[in-house]
N, C-alpha and C. Protein backbone atom coordinates (compact mmCIF):
# COMPACT_ATOMS: atom_id res chain seq x y z
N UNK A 1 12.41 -70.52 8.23
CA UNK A 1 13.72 -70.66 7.67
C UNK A 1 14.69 -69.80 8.43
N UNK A 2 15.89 -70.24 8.49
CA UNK A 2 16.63 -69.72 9.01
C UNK A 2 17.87 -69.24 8.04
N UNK A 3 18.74 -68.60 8.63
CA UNK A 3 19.69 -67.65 7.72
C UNK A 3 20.66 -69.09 6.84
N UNK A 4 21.10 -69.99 7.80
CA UNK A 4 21.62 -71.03 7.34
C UNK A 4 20.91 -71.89 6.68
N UNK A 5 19.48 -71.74 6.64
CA UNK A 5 18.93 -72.23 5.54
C UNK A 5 17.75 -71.34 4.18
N UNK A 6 18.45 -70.45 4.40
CA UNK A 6 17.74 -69.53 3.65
C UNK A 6 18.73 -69.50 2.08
N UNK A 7 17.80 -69.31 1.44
CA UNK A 7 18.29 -69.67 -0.10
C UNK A 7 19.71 -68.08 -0.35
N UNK A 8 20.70 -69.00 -0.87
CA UNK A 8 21.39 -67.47 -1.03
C UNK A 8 21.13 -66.92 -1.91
N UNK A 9 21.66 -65.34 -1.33
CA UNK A 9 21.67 -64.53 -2.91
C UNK A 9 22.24 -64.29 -4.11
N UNK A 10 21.48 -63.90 -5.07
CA UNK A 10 21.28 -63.98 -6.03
C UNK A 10 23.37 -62.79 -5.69
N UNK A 11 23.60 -63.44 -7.09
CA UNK A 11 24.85 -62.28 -7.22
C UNK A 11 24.59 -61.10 -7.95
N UNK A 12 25.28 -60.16 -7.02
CA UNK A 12 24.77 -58.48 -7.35
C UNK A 12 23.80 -58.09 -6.86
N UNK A 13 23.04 -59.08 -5.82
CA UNK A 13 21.86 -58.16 -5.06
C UNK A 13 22.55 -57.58 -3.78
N UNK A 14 22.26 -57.13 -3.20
CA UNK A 14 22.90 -56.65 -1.85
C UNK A 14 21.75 -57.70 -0.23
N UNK A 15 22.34 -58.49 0.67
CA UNK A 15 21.61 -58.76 1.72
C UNK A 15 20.05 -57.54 2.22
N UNK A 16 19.36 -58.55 2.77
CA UNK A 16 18.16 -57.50 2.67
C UNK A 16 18.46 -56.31 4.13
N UNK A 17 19.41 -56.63 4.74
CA UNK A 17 19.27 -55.42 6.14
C UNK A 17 20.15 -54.63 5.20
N UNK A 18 20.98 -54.56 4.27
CA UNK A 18 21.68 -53.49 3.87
C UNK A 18 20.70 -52.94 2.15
N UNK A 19 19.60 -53.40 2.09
CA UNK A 19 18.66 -52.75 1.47
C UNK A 19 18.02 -52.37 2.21
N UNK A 20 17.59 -52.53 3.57
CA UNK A 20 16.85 -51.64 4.10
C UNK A 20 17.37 -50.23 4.68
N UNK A 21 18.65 -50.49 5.11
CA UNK A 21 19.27 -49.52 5.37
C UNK A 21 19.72 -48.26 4.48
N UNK A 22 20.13 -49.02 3.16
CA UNK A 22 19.39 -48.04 2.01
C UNK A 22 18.72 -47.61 1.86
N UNK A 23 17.79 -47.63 1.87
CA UNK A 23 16.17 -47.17 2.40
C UNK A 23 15.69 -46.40 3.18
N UNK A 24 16.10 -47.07 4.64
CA UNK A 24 16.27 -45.63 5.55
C UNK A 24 16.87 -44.11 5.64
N UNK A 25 18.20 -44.46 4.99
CA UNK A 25 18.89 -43.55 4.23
C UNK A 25 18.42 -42.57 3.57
N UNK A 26 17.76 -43.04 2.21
CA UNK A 26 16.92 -42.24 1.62
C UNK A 26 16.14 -41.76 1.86
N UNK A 27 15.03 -42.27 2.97
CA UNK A 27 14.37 -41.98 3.67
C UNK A 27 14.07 -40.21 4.45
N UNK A 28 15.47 -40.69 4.75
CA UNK A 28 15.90 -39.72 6.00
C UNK A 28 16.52 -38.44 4.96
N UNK A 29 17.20 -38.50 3.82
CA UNK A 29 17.33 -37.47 2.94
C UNK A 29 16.66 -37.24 2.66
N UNK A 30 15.09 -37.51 1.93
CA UNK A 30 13.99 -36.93 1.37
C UNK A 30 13.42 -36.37 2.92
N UNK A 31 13.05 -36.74 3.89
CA UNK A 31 12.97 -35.76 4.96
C UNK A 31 12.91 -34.86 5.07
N UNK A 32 14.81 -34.99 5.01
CA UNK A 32 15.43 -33.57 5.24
C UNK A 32 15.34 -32.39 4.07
N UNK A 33 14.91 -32.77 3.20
CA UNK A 33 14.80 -32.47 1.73
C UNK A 33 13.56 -31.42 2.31
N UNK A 34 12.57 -32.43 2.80
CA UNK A 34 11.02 -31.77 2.78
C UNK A 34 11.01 -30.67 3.73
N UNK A 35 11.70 -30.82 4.31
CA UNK A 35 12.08 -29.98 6.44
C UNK A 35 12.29 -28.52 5.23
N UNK A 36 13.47 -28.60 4.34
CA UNK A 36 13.89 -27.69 3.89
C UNK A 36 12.92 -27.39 2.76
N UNK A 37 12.43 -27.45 1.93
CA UNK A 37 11.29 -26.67 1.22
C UNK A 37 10.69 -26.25 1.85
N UNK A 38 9.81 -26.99 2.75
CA UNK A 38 8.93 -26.77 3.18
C UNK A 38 9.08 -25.17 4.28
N UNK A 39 10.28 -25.12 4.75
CA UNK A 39 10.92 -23.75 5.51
C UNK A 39 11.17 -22.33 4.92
N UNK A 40 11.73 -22.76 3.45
CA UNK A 40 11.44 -21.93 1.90
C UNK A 40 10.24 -21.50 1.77
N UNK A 41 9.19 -22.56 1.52
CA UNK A 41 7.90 -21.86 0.96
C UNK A 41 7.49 -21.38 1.91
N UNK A 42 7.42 -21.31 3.31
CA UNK A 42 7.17 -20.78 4.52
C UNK A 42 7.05 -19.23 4.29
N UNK A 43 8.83 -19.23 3.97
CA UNK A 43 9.57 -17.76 4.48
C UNK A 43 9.21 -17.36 2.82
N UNK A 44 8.80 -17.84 1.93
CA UNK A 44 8.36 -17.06 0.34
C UNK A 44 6.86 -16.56 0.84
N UNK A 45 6.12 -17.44 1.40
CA UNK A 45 4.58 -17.05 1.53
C UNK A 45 4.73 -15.87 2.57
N UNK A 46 5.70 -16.02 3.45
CA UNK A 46 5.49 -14.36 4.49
C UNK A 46 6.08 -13.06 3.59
N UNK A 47 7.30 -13.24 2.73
CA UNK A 47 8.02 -12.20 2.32
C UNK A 47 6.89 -12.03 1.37
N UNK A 48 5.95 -12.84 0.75
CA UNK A 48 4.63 -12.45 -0.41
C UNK A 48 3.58 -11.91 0.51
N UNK A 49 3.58 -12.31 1.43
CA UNK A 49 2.22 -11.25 2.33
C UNK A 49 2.85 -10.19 2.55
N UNK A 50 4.24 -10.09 3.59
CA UNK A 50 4.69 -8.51 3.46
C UNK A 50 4.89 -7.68 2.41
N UNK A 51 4.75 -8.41 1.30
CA UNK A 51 4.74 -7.38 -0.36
C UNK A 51 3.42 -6.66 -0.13
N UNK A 52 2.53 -7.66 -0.09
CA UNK A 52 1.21 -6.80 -0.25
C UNK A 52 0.49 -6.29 0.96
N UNK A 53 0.99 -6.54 2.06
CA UNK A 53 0.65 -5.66 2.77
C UNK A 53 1.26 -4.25 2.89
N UNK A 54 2.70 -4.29 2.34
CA UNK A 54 3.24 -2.99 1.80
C UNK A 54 2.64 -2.30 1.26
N UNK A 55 1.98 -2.95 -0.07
CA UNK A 55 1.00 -2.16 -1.02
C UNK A 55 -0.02 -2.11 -0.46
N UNK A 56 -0.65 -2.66 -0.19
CA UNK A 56 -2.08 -2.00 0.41
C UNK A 56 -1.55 -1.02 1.60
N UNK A 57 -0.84 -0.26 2.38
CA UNK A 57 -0.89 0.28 3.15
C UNK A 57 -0.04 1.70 2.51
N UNK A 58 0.65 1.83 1.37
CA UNK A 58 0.62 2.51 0.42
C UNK A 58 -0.12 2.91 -0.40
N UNK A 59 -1.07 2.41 -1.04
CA UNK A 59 -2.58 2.73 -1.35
C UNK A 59 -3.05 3.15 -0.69
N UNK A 60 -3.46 2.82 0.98
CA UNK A 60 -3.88 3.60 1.86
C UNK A 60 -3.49 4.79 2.19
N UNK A 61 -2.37 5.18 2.01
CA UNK A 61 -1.51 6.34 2.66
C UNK A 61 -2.08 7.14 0.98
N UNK A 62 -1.75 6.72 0.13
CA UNK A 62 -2.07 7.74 -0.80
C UNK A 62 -3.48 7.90 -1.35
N UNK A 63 -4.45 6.76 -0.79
CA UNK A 63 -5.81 7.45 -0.57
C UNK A 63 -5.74 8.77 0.47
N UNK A 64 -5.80 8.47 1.32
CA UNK A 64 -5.75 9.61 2.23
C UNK A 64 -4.90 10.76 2.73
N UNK A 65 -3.87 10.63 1.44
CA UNK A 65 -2.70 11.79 1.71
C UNK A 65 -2.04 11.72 2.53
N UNK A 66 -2.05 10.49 3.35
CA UNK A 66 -0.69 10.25 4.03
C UNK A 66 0.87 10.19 3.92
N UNK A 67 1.61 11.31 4.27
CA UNK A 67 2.94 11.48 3.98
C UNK A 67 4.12 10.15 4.18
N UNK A 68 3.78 9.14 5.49
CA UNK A 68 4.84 7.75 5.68
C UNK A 68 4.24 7.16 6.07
N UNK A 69 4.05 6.10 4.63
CA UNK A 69 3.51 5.14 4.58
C UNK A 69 4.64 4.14 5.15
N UNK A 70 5.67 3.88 6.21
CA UNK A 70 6.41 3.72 6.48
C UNK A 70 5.56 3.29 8.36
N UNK A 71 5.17 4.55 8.47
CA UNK A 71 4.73 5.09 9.71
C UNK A 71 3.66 4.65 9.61
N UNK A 72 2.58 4.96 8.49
CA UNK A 72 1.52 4.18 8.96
C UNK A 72 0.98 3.25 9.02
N UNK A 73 2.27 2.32 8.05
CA UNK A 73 2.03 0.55 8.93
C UNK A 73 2.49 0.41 10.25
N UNK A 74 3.43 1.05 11.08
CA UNK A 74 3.72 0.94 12.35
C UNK A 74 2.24 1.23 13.01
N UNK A 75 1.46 2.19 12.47
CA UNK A 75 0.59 2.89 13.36
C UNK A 75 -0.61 1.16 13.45
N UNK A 76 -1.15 1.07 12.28
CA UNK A 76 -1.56 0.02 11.96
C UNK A 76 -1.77 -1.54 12.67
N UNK A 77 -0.28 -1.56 12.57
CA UNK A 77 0.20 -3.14 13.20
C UNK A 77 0.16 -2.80 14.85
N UNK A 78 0.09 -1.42 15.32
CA UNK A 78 0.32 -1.22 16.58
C UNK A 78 -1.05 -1.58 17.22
N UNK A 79 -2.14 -0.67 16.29
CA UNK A 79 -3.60 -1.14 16.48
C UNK A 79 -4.16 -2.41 15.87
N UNK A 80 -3.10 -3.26 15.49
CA UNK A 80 -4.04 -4.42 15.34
C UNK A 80 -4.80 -4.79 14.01
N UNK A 81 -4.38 -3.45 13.42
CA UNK A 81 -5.62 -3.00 12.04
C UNK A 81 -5.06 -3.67 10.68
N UNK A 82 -5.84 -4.33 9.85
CA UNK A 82 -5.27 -4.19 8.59
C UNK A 82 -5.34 -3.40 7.60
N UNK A 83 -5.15 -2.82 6.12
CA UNK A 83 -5.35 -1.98 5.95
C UNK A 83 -6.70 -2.25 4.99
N UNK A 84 -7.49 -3.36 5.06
CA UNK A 84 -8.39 -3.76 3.99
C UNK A 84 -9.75 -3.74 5.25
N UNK A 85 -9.06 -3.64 6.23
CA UNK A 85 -10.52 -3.88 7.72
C UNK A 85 -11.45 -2.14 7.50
N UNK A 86 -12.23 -2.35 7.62
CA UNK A 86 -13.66 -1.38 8.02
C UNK A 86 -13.24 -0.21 8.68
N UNK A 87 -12.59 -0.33 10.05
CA UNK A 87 -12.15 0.02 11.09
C UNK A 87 -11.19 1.28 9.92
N UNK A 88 -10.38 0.62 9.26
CA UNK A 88 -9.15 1.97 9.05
C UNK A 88 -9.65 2.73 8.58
N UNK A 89 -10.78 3.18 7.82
CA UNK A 89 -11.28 4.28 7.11
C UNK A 89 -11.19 5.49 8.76
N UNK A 90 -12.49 4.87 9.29
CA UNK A 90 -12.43 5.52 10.32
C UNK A 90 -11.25 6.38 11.21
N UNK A 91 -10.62 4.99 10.94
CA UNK A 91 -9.06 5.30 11.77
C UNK A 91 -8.42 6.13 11.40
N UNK A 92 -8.15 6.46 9.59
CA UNK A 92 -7.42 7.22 9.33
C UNK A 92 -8.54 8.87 9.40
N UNK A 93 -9.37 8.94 9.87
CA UNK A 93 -10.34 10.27 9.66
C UNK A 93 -9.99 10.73 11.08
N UNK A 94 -9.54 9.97 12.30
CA UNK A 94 -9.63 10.19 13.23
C UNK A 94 -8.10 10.60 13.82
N UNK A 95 -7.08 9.98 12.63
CA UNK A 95 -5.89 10.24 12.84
C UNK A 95 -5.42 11.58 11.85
N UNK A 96 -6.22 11.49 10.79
CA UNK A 96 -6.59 13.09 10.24
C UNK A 96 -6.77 14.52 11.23
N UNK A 97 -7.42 14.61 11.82
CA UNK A 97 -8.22 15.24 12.73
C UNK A 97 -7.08 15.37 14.18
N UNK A 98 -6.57 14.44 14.90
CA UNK A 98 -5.41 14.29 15.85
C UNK A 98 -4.23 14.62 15.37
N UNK A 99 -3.53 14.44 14.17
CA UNK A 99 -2.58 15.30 13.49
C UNK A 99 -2.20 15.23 12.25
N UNK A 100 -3.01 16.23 12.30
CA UNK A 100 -2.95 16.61 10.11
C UNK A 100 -1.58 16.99 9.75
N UNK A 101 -0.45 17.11 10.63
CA UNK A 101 0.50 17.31 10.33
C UNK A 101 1.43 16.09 9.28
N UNK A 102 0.84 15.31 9.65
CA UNK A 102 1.00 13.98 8.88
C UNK A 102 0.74 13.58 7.47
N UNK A 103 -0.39 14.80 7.17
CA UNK A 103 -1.29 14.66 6.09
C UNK A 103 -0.92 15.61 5.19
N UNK A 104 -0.95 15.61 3.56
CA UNK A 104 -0.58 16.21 2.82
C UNK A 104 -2.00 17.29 2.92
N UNK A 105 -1.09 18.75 2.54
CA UNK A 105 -2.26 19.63 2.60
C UNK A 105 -2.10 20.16 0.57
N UNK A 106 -3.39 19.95 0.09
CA UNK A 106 -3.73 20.59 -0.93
C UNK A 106 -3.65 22.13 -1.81
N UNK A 107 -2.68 22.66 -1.65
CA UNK A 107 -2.62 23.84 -1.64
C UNK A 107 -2.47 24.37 -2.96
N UNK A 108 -2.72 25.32 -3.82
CA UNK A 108 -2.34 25.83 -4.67
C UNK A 108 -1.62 27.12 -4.86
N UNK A 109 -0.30 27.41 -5.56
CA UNK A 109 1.05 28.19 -5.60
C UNK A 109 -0.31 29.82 -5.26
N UNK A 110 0.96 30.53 -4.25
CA UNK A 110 0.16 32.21 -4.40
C UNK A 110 -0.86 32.10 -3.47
N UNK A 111 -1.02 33.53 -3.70
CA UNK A 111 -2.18 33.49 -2.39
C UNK A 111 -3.29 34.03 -3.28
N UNK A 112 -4.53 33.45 -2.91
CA UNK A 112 -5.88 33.25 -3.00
C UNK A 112 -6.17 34.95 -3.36
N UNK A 113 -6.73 35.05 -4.78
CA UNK A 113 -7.11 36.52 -4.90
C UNK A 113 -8.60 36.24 -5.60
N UNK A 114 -9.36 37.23 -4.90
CA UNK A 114 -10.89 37.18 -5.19
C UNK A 114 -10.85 37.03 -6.68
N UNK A 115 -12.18 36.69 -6.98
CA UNK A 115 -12.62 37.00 -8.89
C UNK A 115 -12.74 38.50 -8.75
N UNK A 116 -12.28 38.86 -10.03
CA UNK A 116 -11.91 40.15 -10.42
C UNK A 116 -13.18 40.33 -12.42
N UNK A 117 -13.61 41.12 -12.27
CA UNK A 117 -13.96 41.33 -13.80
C UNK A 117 -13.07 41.80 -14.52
N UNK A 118 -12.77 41.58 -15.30
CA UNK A 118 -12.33 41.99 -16.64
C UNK A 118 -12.39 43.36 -16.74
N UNK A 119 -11.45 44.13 -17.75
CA UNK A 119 -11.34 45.40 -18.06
C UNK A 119 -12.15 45.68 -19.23
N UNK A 120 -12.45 44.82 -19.69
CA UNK A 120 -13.21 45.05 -20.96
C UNK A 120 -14.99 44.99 -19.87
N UNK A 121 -15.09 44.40 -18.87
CA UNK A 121 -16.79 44.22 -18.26
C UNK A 121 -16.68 45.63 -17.52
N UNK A 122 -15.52 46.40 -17.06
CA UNK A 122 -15.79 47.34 -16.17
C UNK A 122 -15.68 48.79 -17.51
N UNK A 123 -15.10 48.87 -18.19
CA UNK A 123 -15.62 49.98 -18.90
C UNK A 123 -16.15 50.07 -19.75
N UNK A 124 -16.79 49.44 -20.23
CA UNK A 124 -18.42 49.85 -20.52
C UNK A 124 -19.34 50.07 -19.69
N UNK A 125 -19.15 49.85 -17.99
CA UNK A 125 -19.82 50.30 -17.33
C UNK A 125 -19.00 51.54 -17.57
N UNK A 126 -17.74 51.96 -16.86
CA UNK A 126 -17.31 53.55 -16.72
C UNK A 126 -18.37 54.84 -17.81
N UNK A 127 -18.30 54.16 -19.03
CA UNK A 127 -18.27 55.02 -19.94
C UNK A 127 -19.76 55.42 -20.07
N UNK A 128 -20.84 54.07 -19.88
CA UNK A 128 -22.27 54.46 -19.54
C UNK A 128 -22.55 55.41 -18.40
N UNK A 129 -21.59 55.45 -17.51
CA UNK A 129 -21.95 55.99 -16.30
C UNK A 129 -21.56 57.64 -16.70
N UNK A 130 -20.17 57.93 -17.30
CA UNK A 130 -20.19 59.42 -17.93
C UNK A 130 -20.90 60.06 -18.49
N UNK A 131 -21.44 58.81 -19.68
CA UNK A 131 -22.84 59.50 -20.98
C UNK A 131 -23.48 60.21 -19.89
N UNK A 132 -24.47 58.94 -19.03
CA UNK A 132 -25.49 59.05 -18.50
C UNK A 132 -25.32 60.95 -17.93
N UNK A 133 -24.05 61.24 -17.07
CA UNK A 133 -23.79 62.19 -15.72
C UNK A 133 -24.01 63.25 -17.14
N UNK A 134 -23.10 63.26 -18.06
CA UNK A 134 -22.91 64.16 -19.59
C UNK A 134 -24.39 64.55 -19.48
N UNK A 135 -25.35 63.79 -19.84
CA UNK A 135 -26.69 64.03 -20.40
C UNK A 135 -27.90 64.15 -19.39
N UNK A 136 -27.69 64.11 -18.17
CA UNK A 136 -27.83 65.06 -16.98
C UNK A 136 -27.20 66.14 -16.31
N UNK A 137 -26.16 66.66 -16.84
CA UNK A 137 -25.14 67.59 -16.52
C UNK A 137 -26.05 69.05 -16.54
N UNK A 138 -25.98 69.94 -15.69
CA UNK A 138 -27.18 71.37 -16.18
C UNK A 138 -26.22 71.94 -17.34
N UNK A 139 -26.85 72.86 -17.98
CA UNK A 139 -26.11 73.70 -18.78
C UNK A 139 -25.35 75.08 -18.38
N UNK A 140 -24.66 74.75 -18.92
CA UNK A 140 -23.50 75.92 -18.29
C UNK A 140 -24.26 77.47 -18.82
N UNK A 141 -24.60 78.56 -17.94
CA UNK A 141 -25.22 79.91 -17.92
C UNK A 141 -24.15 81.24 -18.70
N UNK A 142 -24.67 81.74 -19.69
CA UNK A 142 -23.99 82.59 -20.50
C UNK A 142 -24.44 83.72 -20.48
C-alpha cells in the first residue's frame, strides 16, 4: 500500500512519523534523565565511601593515639594503604617508632613520686625502736 492508498486517519490521531518522533523525543529525555541520575548516584556512592573512610581512619588514629587524623589519611593514601588492610597495624607501629612526635603521649599531671608509707606504718616502727634502745640502755652509775 501506498500513502495514496493507505486508509486515512482516524481524527485526533497524529500521522505515524510524527508518533514516532514523539517517541524519539521521549526517548532521548529519559536518556538524558538516566545520564543524570545515574552521575548523582555516582558522586553519592563516592561522597558515602569518603564518609567512611573518614571514619575508619579516625578510629584508627584514635586506636593508636594519633594526633591528625587529617594527616594520617594523607600518610595512608600516599602508601596505598587502607585503613581496614593488615599492613596498617604494622604501619602505624613503625610510624610510632619514626616519629612519636605525632603520637599522643600518656602522661599523668606532676612528677612521678616513689610509694611512700604512711605516718601511721612508720611510727610504730619509731617508737618500737626507742622501747627496744630504753630497755637496753646501761644504767646510769650513782
Amino acid at each position: 500500500m501506498t500513502e495514496e492508498n493507505s486508509p486515512p486517519a482516524a481524527a485526533g490521531t497524529a500521522p505515524p512519523e510524527d508518533a514516532f518522533a514523539a517517541l524519539r523525543q521521549e526517548r532521548d529525555l529519559l536518556a538524558a534523565e538516566k545520564e543524570q541520575l545515574t552521575a548523582e548516584r555516582d558522586r553519592i556512592q563516592g561522597e558515602l565511601s569518603a564518609i567512611r573512610r573518614s571514619n575508619q581512619v579516625r578510629s584508627l588514629a584514635e586506636q593508636h593515639g594519633f594526633t591528625d587524623p587529617d594527616y594520617l589519611d594523607y600518610l595512608l593514601d600516599k602508601r596505598a594503604l587502607a585503613p581496614e588492610d593488615a599492613g596498617t597495624h604494622s604501619f602505624m607501629e613503625d610510624l610510632k617508632t619514626r616519629s612519636p612526635k605525632l603520637f599522643r603521649v600518656d602522661l599523668q599531671p606532676g612528677a612521678p613520686v616513689p610509694a611512700v608509707q604512711s605516718q601511721q606504718d612508720i611510727l610504730p616502727d619509731r617508737n618500737t625502736e626507742l622501747i627496744r634502745r630504753l630497755e637496753n640502755a646501761p644504767e646510769p652509775h650513782r
